[in-house]
PDB file of N, CA and C in Angstrom:
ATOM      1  N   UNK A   1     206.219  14.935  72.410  1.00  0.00           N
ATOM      2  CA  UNK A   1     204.982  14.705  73.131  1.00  0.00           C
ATOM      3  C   UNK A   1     204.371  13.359  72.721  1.00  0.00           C
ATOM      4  N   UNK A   2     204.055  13.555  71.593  1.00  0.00           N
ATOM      5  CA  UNK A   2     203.439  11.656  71.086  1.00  0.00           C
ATOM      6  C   UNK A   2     204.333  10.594  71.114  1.00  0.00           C
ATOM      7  N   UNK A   3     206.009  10.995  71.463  1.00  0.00           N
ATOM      8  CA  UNK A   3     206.551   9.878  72.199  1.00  0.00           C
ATOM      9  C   UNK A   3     206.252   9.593  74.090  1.00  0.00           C
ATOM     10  N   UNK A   4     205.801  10.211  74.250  1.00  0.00           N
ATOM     11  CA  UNK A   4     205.742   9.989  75.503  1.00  0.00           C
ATOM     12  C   UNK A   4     204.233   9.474  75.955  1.00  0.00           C
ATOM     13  N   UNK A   5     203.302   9.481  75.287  1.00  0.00           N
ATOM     14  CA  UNK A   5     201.645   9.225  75.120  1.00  0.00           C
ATOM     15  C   UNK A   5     201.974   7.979  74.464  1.00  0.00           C
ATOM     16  N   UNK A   6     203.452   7.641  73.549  1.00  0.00           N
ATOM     17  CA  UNK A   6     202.988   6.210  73.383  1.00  0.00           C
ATOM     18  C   UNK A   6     203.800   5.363  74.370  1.00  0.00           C
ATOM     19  N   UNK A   7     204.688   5.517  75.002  1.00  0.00           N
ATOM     20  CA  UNK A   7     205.503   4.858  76.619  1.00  0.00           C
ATOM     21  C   UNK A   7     204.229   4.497  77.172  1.00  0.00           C
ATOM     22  N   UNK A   8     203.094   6.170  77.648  1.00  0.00           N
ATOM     23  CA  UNK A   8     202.287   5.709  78.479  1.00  0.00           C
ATOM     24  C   UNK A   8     201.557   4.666  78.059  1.00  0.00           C
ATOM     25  N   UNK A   9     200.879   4.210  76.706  1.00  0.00           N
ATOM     26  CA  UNK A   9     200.334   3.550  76.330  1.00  0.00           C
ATOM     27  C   UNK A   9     200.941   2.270  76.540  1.00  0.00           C
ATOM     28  N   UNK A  10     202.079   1.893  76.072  1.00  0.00           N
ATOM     29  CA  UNK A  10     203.246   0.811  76.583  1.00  0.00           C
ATOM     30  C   UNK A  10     202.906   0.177  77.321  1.00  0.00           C
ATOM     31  N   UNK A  11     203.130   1.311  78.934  1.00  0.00           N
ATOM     32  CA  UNK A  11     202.828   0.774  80.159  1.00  0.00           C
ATOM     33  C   UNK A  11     201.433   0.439  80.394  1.00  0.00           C
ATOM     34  N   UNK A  12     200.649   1.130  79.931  1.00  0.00           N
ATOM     35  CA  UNK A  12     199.494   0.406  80.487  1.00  0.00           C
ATOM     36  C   UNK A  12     199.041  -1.036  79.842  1.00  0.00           C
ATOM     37  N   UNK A  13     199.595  -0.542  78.683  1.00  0.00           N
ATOM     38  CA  UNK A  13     199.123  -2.016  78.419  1.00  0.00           C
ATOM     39  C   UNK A  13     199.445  -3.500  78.690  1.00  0.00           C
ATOM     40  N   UNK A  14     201.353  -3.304  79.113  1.00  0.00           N
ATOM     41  CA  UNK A  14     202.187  -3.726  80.190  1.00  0.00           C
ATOM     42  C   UNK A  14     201.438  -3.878  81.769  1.00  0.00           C
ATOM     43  N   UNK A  15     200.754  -2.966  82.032  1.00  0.00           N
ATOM     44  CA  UNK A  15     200.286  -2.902  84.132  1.00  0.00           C
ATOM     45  C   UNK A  15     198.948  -4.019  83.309  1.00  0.00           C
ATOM     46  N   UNK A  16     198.260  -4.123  82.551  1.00  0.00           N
ATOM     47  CA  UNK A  16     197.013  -4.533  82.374  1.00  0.00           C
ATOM     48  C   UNK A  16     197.521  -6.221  82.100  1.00  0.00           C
ATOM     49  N   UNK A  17     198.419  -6.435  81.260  1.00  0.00           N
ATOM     50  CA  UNK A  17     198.784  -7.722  81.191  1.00  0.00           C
ATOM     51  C   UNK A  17     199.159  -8.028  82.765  1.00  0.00           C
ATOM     52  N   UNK A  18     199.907  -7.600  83.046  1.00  0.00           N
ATOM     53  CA  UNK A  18     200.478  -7.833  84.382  1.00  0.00           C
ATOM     54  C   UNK A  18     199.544  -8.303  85.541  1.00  0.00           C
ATOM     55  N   UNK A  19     198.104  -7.201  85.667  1.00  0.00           N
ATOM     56  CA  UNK A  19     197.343  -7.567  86.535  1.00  0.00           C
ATOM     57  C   UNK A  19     196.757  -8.503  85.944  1.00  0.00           C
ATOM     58  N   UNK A  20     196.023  -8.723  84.583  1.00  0.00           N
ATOM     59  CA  UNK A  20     195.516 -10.272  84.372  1.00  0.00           C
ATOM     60  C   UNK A  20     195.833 -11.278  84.573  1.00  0.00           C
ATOM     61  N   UNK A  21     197.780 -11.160  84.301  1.00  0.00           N
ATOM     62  CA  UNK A  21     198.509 -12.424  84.940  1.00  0.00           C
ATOM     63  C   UNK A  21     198.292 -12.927  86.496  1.00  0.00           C
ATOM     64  N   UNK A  22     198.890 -11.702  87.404  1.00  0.00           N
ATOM     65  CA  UNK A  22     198.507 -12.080  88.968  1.00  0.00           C
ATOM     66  C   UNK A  22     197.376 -12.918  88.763  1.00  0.00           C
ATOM     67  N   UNK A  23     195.859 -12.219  88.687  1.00  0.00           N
ATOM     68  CA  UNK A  23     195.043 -12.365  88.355  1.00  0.00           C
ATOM     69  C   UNK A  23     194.732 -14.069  88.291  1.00  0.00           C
ATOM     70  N   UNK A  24     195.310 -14.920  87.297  1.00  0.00           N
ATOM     71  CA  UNK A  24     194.926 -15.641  87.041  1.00  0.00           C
ATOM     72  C   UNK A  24     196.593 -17.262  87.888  1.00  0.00           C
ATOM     73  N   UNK A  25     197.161 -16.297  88.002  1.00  0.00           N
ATOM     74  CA  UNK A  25     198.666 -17.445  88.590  1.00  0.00           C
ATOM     75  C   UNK A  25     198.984 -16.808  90.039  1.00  0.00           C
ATOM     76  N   UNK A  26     198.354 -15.765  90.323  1.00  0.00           N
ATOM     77  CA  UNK A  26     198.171 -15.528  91.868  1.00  0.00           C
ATOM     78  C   UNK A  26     198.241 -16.880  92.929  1.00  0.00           C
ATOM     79  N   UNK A  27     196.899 -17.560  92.630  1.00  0.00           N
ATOM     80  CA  UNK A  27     196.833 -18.694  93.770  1.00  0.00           C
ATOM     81  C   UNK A  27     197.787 -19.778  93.641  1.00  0.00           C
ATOM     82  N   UNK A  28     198.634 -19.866  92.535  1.00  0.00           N
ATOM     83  CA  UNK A  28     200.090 -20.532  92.646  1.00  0.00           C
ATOM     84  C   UNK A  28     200.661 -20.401  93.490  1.00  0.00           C
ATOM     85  N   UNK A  29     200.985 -18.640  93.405  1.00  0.00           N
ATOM     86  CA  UNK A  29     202.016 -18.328  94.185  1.00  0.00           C
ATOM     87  C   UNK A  29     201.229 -18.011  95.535  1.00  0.00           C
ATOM     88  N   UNK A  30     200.278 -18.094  96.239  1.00  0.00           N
ATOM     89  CA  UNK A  30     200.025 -18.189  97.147  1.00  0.00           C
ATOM     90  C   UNK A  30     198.661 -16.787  97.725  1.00  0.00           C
ATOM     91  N   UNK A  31     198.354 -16.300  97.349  1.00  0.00           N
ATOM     92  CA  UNK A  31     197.340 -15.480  96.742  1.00  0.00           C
ATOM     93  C   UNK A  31     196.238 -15.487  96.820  1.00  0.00           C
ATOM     94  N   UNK A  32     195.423 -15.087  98.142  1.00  0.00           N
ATOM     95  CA  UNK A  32     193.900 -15.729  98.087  1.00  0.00           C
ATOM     96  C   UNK A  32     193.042 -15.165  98.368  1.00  0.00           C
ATOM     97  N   UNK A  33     192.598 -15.017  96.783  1.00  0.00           N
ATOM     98  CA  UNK A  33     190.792 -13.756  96.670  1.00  0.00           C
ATOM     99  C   UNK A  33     189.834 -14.194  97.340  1.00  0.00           C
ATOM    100  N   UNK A  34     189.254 -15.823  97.559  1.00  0.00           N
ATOM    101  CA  UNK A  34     188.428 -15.993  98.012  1.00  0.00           C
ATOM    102  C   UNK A  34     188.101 -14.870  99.146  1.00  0.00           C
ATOM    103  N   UNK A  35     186.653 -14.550  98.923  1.00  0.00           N
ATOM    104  CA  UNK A  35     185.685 -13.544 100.470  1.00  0.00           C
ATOM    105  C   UNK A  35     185.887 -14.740 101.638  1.00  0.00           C
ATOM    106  N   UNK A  36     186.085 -13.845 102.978  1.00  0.00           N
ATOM    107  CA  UNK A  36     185.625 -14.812 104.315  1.00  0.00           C
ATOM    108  C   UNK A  36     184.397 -15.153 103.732  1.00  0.00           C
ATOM    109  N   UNK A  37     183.877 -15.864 104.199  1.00  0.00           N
ATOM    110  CA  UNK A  37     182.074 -16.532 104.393  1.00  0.00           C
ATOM    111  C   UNK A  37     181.873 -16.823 105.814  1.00  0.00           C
ATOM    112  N   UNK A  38     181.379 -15.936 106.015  1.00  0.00           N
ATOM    113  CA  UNK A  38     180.510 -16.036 107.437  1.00  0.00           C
ATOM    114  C   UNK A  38     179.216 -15.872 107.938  1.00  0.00           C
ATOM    115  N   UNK A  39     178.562 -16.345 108.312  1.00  0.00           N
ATOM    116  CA  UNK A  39     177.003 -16.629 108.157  1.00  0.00           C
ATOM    117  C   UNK A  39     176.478 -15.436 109.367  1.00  0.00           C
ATOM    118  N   UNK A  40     176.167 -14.236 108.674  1.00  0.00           N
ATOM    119  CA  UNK A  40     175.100 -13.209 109.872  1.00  0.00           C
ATOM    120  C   UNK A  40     174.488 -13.575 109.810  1.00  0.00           C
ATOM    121  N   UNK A  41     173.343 -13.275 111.203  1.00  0.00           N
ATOM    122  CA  UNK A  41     172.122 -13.212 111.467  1.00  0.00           C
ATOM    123  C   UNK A  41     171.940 -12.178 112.001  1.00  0.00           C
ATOM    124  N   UNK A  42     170.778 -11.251 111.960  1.00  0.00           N
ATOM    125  CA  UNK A  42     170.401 -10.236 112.619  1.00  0.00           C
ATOM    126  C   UNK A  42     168.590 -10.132 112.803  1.00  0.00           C
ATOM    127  N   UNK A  43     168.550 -10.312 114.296  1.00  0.00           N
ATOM    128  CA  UNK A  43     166.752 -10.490 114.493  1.00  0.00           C
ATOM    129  C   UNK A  43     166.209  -9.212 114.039  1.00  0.00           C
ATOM    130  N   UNK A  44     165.096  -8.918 113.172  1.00  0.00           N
ATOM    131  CA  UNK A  44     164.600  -7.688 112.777  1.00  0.00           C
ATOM    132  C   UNK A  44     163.223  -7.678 113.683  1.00  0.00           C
ATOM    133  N   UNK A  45     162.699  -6.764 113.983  1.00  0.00           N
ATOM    134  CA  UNK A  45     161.162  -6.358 114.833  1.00  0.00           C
ATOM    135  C   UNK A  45     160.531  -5.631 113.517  1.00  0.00           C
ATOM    136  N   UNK A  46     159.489  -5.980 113.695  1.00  0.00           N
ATOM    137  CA  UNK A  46     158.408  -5.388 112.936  1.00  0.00           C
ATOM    138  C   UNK A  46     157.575  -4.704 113.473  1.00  0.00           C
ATOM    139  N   UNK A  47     157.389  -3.459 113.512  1.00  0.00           N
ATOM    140  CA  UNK A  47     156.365  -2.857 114.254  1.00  0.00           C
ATOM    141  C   UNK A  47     155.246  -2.564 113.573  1.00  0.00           C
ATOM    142  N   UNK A  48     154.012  -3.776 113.753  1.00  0.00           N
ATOM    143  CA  UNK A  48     152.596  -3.515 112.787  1.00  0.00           C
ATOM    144  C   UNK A  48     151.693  -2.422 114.067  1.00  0.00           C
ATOM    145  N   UNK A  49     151.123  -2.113 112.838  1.00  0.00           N
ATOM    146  CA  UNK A  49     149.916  -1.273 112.931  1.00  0.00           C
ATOM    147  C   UNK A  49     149.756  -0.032 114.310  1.00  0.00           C
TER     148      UNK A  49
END
């Protein structure tokens, strides 16, 4: 059993390097987090009193 809790440990700590790598050499390989940016507008009404 505590061989197999330490594999899992292995791997994660393996998937965690892994995603920091993408992470950071992603936009090398072509990879792109940037958000769209697109400018909403939406007219709001105010209904006073």
């Amino acid at each position: 059993m505590f061989r197999l809790i330490k594999w899992l440990f292995y791997l994660a700590i393996l998937a965690f390097i892994a995603l920091v790598g993408y992470a950071y050499l992603g936009p090398f390989f072509g990879a792109d987090f940037t958000p769209p940016v697109n400018e909403i507008r939406q007219d709001i009404i105010l209904e006073t009193g």
